[in-house]
Every structure is written in C-alpha cells, then in structure tokens.
C-alpha atoms as a PDB file:
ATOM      1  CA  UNK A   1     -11.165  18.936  12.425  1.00  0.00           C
ATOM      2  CA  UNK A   2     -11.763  15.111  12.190  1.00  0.00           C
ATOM      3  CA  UNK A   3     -11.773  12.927  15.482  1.00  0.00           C
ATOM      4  CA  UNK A   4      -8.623  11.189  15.732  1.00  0.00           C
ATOM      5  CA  UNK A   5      -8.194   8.333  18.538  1.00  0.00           C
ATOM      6  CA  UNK A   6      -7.791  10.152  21.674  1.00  0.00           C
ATOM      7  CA  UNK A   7      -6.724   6.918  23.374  1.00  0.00           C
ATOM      8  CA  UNK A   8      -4.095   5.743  20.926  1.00  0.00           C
ATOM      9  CA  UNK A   9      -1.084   3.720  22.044  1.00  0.00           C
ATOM     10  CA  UNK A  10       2.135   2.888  20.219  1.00  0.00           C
ATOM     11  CA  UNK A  11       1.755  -0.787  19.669  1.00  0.00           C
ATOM     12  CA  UNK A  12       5.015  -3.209  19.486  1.00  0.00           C
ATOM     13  CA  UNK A  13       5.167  -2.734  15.935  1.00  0.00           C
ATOM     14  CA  UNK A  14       4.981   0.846  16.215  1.00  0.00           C
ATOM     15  CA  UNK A  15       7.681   0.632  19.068  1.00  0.00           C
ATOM     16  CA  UNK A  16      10.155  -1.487  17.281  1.00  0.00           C
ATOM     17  CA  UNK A  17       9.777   0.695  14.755  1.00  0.00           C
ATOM     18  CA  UNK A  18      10.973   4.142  15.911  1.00  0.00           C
ATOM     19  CA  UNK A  19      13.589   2.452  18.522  1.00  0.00           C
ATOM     20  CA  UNK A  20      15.499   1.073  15.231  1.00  0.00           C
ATOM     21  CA  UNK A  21      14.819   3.972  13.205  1.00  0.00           C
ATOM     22  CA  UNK A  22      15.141   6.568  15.174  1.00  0.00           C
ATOM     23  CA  UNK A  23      17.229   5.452  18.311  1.00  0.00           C
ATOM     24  CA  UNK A  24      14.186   6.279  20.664  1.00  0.00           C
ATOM     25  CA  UNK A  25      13.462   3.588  23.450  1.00  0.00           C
ATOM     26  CA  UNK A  26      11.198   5.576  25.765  1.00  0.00           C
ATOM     27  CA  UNK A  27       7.356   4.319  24.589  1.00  0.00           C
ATOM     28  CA  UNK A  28       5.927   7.679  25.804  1.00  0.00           C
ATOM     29  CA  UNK A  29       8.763   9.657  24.106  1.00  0.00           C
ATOM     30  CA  UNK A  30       7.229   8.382  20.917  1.00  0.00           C
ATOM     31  CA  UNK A  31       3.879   8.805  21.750  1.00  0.00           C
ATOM     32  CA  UNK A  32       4.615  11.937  22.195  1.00  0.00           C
ATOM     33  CA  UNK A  33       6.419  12.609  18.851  1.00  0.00           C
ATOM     34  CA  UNK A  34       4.356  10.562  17.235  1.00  0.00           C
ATOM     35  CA  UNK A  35       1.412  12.792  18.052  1.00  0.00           C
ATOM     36  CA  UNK A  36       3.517  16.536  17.710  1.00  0.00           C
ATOM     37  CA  UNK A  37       4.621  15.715  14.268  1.00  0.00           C
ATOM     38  CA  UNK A  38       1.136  14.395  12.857  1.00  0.00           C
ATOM     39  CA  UNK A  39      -0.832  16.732  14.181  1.00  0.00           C
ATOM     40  CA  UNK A  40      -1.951  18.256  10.863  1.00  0.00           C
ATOM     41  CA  UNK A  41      -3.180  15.224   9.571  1.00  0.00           C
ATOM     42  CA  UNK A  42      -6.369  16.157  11.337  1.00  0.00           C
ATOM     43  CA  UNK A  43      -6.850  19.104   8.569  1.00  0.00           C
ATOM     44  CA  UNK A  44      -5.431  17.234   5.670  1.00  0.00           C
ATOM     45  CA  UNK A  45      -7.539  16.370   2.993  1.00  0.00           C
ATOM     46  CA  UNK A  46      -8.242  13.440   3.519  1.00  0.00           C
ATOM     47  CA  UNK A  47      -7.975  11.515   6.799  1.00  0.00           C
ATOM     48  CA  UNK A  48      -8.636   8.037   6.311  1.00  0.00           C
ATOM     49  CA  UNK A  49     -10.106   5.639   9.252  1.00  0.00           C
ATOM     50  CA  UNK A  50      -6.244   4.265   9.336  1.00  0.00           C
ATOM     51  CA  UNK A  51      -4.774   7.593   9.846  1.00  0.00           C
ATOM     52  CA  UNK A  52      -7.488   8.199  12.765  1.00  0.00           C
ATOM     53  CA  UNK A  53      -6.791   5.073  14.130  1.00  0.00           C
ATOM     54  CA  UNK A  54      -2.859   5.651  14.264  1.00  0.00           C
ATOM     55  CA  UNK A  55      -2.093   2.426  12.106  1.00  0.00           C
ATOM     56  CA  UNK A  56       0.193   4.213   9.808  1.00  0.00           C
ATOM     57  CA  UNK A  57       2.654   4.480  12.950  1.00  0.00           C
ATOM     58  CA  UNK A  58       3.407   0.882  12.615  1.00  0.00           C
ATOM     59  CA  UNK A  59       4.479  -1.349   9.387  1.00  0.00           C
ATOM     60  CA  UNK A  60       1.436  -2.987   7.395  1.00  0.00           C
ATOM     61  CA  UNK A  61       3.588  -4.573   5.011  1.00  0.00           C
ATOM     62  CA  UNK A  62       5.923  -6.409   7.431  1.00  0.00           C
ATOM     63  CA  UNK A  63       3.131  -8.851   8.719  1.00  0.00           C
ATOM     64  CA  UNK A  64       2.211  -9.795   5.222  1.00  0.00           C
ATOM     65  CA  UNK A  65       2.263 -13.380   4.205  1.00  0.00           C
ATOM     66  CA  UNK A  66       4.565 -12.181   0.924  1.00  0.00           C
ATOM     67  CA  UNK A  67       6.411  -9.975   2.892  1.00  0.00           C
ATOM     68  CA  UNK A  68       9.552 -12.511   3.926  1.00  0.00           C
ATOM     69  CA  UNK A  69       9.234 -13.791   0.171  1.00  0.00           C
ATOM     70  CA  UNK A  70      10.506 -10.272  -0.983  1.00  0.00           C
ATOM     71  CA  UNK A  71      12.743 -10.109   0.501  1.00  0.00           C
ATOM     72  CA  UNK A  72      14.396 -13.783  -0.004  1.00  0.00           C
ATOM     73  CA  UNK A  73      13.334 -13.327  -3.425  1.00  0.00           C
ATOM     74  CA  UNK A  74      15.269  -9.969  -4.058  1.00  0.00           C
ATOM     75  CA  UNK A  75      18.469 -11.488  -2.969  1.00  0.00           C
ATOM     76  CA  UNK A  76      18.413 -14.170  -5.734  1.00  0.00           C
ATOM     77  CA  UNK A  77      17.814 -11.458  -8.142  1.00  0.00           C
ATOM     78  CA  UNK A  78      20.640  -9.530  -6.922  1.00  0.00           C
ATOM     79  CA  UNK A  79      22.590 -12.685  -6.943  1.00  0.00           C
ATOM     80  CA  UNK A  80      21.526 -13.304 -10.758  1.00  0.00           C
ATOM     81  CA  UNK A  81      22.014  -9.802 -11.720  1.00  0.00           C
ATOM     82  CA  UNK A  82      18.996  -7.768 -11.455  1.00  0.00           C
ATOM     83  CA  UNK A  83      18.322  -4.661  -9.106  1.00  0.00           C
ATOM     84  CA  UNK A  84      14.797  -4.935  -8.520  1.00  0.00           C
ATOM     85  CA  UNK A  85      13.033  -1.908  -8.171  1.00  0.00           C
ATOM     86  CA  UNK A  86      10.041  -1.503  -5.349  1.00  0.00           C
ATOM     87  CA  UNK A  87       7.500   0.747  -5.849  1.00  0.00           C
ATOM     88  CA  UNK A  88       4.794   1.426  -2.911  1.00  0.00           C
ATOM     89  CA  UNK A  89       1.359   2.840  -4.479  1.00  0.00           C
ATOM     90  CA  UNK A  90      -0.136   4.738  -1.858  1.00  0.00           C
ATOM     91  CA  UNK A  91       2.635   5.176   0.489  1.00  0.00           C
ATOM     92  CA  UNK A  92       1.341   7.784   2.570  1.00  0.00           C
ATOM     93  CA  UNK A  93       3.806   8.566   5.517  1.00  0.00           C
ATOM     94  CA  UNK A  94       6.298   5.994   3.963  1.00  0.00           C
ATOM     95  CA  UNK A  95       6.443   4.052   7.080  1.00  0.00           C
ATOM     96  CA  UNK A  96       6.544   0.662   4.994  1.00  0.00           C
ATOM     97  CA  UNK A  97       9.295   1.902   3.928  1.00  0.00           C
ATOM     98  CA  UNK A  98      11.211   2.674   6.491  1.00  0.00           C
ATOM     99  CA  UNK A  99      10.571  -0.890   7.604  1.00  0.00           C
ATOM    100  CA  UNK A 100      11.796  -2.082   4.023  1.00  0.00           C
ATOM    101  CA  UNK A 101      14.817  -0.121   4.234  1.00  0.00           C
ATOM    102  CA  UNK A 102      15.592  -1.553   7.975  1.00  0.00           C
ATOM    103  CA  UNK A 103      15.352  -5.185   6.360  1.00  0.00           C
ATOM    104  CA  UNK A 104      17.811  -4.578   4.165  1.00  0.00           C
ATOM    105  CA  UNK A 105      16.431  -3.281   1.051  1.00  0.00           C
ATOM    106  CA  UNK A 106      18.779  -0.536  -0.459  1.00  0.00           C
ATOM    107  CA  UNK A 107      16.507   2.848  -0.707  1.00  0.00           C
ATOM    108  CA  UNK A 108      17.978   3.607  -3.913  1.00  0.00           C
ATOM    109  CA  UNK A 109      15.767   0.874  -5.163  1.00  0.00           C
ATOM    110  CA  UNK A 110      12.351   2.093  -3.965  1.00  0.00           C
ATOM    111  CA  UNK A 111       9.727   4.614  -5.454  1.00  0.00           C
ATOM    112  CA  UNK A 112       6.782   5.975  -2.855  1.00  0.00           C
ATOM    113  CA  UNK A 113       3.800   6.869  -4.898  1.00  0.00           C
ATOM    114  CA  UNK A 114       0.823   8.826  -3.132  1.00  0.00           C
ATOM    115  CA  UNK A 115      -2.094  11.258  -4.063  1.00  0.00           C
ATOM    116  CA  UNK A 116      -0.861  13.938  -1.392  1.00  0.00           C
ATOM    117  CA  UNK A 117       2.396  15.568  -1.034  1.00  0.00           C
ATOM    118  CA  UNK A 118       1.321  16.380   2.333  1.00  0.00           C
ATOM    119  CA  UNK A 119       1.501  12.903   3.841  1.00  0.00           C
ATOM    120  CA  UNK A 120       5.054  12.648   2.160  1.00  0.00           C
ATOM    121  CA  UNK A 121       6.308  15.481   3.906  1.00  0.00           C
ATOM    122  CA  UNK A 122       4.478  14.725   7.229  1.00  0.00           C
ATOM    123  CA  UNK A 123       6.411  11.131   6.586  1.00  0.00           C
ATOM    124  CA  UNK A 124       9.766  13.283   6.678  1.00  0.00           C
ATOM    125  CA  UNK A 125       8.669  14.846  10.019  1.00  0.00           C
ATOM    126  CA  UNK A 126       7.945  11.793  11.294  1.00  0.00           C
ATOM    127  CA  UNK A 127      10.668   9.922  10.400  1.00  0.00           C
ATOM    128  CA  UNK A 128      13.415  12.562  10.602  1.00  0.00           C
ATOM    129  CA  UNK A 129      15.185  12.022   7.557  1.00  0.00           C
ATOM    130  CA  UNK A 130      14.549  14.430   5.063  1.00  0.00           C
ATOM    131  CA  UNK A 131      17.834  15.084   4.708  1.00  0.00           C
ATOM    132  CA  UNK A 132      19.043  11.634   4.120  1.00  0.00           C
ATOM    133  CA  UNK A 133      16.445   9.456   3.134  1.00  0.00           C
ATOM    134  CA  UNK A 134      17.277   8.523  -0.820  1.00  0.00           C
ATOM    135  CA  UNK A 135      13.900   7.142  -1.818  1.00  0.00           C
ATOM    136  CA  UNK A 136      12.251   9.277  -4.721  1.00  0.00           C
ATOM    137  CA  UNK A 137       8.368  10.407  -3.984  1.00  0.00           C
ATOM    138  CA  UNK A 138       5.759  10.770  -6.495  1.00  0.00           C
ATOM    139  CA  UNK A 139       3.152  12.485  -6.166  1.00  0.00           C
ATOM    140  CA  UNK A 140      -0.035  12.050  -8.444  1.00  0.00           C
ATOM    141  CA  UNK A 141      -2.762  10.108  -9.206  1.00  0.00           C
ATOM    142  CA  UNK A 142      -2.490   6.609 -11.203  1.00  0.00           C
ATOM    143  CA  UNK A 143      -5.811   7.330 -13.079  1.00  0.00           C
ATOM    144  CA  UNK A 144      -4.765  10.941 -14.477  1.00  0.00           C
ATOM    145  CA  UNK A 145      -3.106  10.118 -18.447  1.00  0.00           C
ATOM    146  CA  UNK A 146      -0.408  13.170 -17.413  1.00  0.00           C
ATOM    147  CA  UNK A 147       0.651  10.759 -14.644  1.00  0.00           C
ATOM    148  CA  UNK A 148       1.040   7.495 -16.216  1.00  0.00           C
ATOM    149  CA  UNK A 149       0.279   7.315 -19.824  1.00  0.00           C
ATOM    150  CA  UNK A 150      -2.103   4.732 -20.937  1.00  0.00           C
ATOM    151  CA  UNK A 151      -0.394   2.703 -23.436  1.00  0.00           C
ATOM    152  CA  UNK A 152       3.210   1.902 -23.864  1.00  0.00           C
ATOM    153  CA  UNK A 153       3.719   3.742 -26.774  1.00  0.00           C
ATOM    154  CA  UNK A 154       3.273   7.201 -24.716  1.00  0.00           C
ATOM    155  CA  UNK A 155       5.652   7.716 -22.781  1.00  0.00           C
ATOM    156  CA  UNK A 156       5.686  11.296 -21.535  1.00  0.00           C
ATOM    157  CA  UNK A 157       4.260  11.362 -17.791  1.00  0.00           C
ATOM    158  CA  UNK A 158       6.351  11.006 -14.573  1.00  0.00           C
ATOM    159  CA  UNK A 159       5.617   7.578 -13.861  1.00  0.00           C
ATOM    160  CA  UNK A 160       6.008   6.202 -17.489  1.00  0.00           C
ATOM    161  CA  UNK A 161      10.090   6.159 -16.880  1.00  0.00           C
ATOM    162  CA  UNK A 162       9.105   2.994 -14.552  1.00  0.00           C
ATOM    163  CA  UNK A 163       6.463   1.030 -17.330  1.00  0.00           C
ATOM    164  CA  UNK A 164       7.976  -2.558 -17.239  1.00  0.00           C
ATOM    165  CA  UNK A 165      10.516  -1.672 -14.432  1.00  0.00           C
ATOM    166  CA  UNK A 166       9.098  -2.491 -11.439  1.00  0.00           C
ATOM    167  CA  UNK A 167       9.842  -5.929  -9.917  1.00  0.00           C
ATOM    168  CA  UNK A 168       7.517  -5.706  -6.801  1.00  0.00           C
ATOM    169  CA  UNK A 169       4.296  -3.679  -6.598  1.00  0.00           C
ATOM    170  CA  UNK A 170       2.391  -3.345  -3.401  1.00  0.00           C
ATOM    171  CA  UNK A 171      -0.870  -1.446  -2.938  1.00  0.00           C
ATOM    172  CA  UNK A 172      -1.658  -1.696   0.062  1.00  0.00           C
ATOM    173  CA  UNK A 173      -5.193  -0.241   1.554  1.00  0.00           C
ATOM    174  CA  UNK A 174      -5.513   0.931  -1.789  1.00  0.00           C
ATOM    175  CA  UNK A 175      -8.399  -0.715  -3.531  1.00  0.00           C
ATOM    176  CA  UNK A 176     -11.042  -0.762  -0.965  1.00  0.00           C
ATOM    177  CA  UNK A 177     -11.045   2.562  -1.824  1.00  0.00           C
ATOM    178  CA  UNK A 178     -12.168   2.073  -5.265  1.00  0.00           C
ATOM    179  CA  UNK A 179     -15.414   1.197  -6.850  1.00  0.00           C
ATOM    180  CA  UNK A 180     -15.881  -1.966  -9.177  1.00  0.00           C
ATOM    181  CA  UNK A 181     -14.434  -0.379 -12.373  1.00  0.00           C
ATOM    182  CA  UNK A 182     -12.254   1.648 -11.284  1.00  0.00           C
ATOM    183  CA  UNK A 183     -10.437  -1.742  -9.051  1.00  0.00           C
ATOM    184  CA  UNK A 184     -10.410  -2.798 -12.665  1.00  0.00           C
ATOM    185  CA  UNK A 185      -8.434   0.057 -14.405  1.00  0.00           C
ATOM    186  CA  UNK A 186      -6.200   0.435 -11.357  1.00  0.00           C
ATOM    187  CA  UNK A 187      -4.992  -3.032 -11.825  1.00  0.00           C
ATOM    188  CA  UNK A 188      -4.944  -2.734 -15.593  1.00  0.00           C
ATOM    189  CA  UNK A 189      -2.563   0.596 -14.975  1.00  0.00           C
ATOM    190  CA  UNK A 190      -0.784  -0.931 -12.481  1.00  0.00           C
ATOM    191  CA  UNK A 191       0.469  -3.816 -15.343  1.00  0.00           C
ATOM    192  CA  UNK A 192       1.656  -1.234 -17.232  1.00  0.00           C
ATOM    193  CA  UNK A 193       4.843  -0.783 -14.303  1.00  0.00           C
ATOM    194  CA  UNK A 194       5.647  -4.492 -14.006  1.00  0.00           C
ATOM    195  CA  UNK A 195       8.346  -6.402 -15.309  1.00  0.00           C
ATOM    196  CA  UNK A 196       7.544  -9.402 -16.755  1.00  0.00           C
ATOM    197  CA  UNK A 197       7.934 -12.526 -13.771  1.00  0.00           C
ATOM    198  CA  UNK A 198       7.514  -9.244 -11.009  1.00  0.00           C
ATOM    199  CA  UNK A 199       4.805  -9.698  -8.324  1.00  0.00           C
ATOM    200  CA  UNK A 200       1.802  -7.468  -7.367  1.00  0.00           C
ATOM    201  CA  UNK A 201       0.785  -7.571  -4.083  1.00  0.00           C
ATOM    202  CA  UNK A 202      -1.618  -5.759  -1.727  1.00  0.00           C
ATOM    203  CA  UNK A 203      -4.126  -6.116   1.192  1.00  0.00           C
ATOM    204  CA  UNK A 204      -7.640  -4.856   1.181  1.00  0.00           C
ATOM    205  CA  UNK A 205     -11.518  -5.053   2.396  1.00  0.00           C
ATOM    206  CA  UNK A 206     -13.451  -7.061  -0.115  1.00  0.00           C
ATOM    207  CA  UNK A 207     -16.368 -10.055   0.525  1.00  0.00           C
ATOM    208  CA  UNK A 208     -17.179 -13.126   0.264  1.00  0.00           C
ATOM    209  CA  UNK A 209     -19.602 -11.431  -2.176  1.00  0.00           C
ATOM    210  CA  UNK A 210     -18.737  -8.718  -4.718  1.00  0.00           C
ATOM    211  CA  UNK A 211     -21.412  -6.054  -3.406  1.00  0.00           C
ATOM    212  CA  UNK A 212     -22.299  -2.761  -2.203  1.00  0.00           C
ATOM    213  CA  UNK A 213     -23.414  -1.470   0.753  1.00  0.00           C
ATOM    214  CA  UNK A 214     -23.504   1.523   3.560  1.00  0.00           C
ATOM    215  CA  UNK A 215     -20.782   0.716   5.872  1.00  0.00           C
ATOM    216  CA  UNK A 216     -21.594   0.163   9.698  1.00  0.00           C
ATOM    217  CA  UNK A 217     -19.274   2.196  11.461  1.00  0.00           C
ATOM    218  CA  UNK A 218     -18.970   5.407   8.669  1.00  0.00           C
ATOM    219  CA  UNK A 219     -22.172   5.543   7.311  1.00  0.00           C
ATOM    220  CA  UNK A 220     -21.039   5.497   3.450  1.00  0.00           C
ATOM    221  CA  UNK A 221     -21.705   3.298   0.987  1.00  0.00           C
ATOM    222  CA  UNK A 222     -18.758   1.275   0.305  1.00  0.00           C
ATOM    223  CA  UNK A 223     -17.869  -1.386  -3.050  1.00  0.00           C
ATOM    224  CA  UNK A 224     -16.692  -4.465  -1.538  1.00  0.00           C
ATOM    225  CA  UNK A 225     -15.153  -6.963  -4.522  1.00  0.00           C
ATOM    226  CA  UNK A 226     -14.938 -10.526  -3.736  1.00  0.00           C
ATOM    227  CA  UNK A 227     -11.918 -12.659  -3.946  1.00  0.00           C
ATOM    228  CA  UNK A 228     -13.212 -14.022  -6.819  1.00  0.00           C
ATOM    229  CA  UNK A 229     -14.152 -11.345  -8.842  1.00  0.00           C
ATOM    230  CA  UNK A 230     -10.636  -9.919  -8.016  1.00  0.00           C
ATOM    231  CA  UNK A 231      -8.934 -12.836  -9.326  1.00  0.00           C
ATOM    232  CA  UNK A 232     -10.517 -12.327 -12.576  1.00  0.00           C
ATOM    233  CA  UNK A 233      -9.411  -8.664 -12.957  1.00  0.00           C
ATOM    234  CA  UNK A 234      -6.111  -9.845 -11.912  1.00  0.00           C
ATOM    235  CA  UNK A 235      -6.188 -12.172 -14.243  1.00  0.00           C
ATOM    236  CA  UNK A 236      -7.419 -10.787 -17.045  1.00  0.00           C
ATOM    237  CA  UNK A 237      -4.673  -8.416 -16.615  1.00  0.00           C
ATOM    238  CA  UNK A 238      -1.797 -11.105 -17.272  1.00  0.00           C
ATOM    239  CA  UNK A 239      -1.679 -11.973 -13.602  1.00  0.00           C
ATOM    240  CA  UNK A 240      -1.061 -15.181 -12.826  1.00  0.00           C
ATOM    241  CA  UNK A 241       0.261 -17.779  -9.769  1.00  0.00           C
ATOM    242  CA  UNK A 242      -2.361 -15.565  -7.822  1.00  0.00           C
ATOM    243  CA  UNK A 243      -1.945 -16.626  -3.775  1.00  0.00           C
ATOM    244  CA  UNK A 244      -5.605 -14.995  -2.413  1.00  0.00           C
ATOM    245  CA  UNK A 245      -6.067 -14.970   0.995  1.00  0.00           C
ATOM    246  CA  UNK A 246      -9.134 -13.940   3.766  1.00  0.00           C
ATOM    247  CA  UNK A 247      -9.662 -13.089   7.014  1.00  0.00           C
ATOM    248  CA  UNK A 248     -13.546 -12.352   8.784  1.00  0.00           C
ATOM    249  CA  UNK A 249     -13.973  -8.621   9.596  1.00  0.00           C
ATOM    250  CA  UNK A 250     -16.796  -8.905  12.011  1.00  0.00           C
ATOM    251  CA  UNK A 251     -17.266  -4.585  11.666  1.00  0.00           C
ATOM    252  CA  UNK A 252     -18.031  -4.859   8.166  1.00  0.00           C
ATOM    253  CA  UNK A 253     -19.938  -8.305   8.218  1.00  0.00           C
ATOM    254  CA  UNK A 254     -23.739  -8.182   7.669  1.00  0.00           C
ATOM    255  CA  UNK A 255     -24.499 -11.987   8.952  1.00  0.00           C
ATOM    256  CA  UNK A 256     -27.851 -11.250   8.805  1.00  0.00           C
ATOM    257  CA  UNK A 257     -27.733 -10.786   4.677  1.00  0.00           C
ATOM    258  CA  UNK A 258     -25.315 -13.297   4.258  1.00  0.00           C
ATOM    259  CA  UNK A 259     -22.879 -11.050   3.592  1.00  0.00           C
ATOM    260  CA  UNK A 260     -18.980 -11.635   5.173  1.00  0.00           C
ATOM    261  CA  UNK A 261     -16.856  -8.710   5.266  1.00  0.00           C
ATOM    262  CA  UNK A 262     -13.342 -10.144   4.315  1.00  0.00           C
ATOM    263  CA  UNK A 263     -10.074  -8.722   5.023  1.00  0.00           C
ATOM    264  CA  UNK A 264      -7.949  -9.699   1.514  1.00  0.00           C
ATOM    265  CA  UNK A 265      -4.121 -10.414   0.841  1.00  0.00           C
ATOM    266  CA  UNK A 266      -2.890 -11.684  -2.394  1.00  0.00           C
ATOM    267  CA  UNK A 267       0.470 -12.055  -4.184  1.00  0.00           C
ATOM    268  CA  UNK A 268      -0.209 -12.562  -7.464  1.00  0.00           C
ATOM    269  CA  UNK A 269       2.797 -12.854 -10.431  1.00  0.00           C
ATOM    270  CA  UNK A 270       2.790 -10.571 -13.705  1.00  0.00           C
ATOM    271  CA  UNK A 271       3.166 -13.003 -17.019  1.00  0.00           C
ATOM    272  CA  UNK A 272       1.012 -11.744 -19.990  1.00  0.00           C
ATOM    273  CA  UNK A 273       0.182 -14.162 -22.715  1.00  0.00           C
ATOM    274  CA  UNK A 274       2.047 -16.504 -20.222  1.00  0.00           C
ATOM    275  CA  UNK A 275       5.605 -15.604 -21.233  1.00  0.00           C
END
C-alpha cells in the first residue's frame, strides 16, 4: 500500500468545494469523508504524487489563468448559437468538474476522459452523485487506435463521435507524464477532437530546458519539455494564439546544472492551415 499524506488537511479550495456541492460545512466532517471514500486509492493502480498529496480534493482548473475566459467565452457561444462541448482528458475523480458544473456550465455539455474506471467511480463516492450527475465518462487510453482512431476518415472508436466537436480541451497534469514523443502524439491526437477556433489548455511540469533527468523527491527519471519546445509541438499541430506561462518549482530545480524546474500553463487556440 503506497504512503498517502498522513497529515493532510482540506484546504479552502477543498472546503468551498464540498460545502457547495455537497451541503457539508463542518471542515472535519469532510476530512473525514474525504478520507472514508478514497481509501482505495492507496491500492489502485496507479497512485500519482497528487493523489498522495490529496490535491485532487480541491479544483486545479479553477485557479487557472484561462479558467474565467471559459467560461465568459462559452456564454458568447451560447449567445451566437453554439453548445460548446468540454471535454476533461484525464479527469480522474472529476472534481474539476464538479467545480465546472457549480460555475454554471450545463453537465450535459461535458465528457470526463481517464485511463481508470476506478478513479471515475471513486469520483461518484466522493461526490455523491452517481445517481444524478449527467456527465458521460470514458474510459480508455488516447494512444490505443480502438479508442480514438488516427485519422478522420476512421471513425469507429468511442471517442471518434467527438473528432472536431470539442470546443475546450483541458489536460491537465497530463503531459508531465509523458516522454518527448509521446507529448508529441498526444497533442497531435488531441487535434483530432477540436473544433476549429476551440482552445486547448492544460498545466504541467516542464523546464526552462527540454531534458531528462532522475527526479529529486521520487527517484525516477522524468522528461521535462521546455516551453519552447512545447510551443512547437503545439504548433506544428495547427495551434496557434498560444498564451505559455511559468512558474519556478524549487523541488524539481537542479540550480546547480542550470536546470529550472518550471511549473507550465498555456491556452493555446486550434486553427490549422490558419482557417
């Protein structure tokens, strides 16, 4: 069983959170909930340094610099016409979008995408609203042909009903996970959901380098890809209007090699050829 935080605490995002969603006030009420219904995280497959550290309790994609944007930008869409479609890649519990749907934005227009069905349904626990929620789950991964075909003249896997469809992207915490070339097909695949003038956006550990190395605090070796280099996938993938932006994380930060860890957010727009 993998070490989770023994001294986590519900922080105010956390807290604002589950007061709105879920009526509870009491902070050690939902510490305690918190902690009953996630318990088998700690034997999932994969437990992630955010899941040990609790962060999935709180919204990630709230504090985002696009985040407000959305939703302003959603209403003029709805006022023009449109019912933009959301899709979170790598939702996990879903607690982003909870959030989402709290600000407004109508569930029937979101799709949760994530590797394990487990997280999902630990999302439901969480959250208490398995029988209501109306936001449809995926399950599968974006690199597997049965799950999103590669081309658009396929169009036979569960996530090829959305190719062209989706009007905001986020990955968020996604590609840090990824090595060089496979940052670069993700965001190639990814294209293949957008709508043409829809926005990609995501947050992630890159450098002020692209490089690899063994991380401090885990002990793996880790690809970090620099805001540059992502730029250039991003672009080369009929991204453009790309809004890149970096924070210092002194954990991952090797001073002594020159080497800045960089916490990265970017919004970037989806217009191939320009059109």
């Amino acid at each position: 069983m993998t070490e989770f935080d023994p001294n986590f605490k519900v922080d105010d995002g956390a807290l604002a959170l589950f007061r709105q969603y879920l009526g509870i006030n009491d902070v050690d009420q939902i510490r305690r909930h918190i902690l009953e219904t996630t318990e088998n995280l700690k034997t999932s497959e994969r437990t992630y340094r955010c899941l040990r550290e609790y962060k999935f309790t709180a919204p990630r994609l709230a504090p985002r610099f696009y985040y407000q944007d959305i939703l302003e930008d959603r209403q003029k869409r709805v006022q023009n016409g449109e019912t933009p479609t959301l899709m979170d890649i790598g939702c996990c519990l879903g607690t982003d979008i909870r959030q989402l749907i709290l600000d407004g934005y109508p569930e029937t227009s979101i799709v949760g995408v994530d590797l394990y069905r487990q997280f999902i349904d630990i999302g439901y626990q969480l959250f208490q609203d398995k029988k209501t929620l109306n936001v449809r789950f995926l399950t599968g991964n974006i690199f597997d042909d049965h799950f999103l075909s590669p081309t658009d003249d396929i169009e036979s896997a569960p996530l090829d009903q959305y190719k062209h469809q989706i009007t905001y992207l986020n990955a968020g915490s996604v590609l840090h996970l990824f090595d060089g070339e496979q940052i670069r097909s993700f965001i190639r695949r990814a294209a293949l959901l957008m709508k043409t003038g829809g926005w990609f956006v995501g947050a992630h550990v890159g450098g002020n380098r692209t490089a690899q190395y063994q991380r401090l605090l885990q002990g793996d070796i880790k690809h970090f890809e620099s805001a540059d280099d992502l730029k250039t996938v991003l672009e080369d993938a009929g991204f453009t209007q790309i809004d890149m932006r970096a924070t210092q994380r002194l954990d991952e930060s090797r001073t002594d090699e020159g080497f800045v860890a960089l916490w990265l957010t970017f919004k970037a727009v989806y217009r191939p050829n320009n059109t």
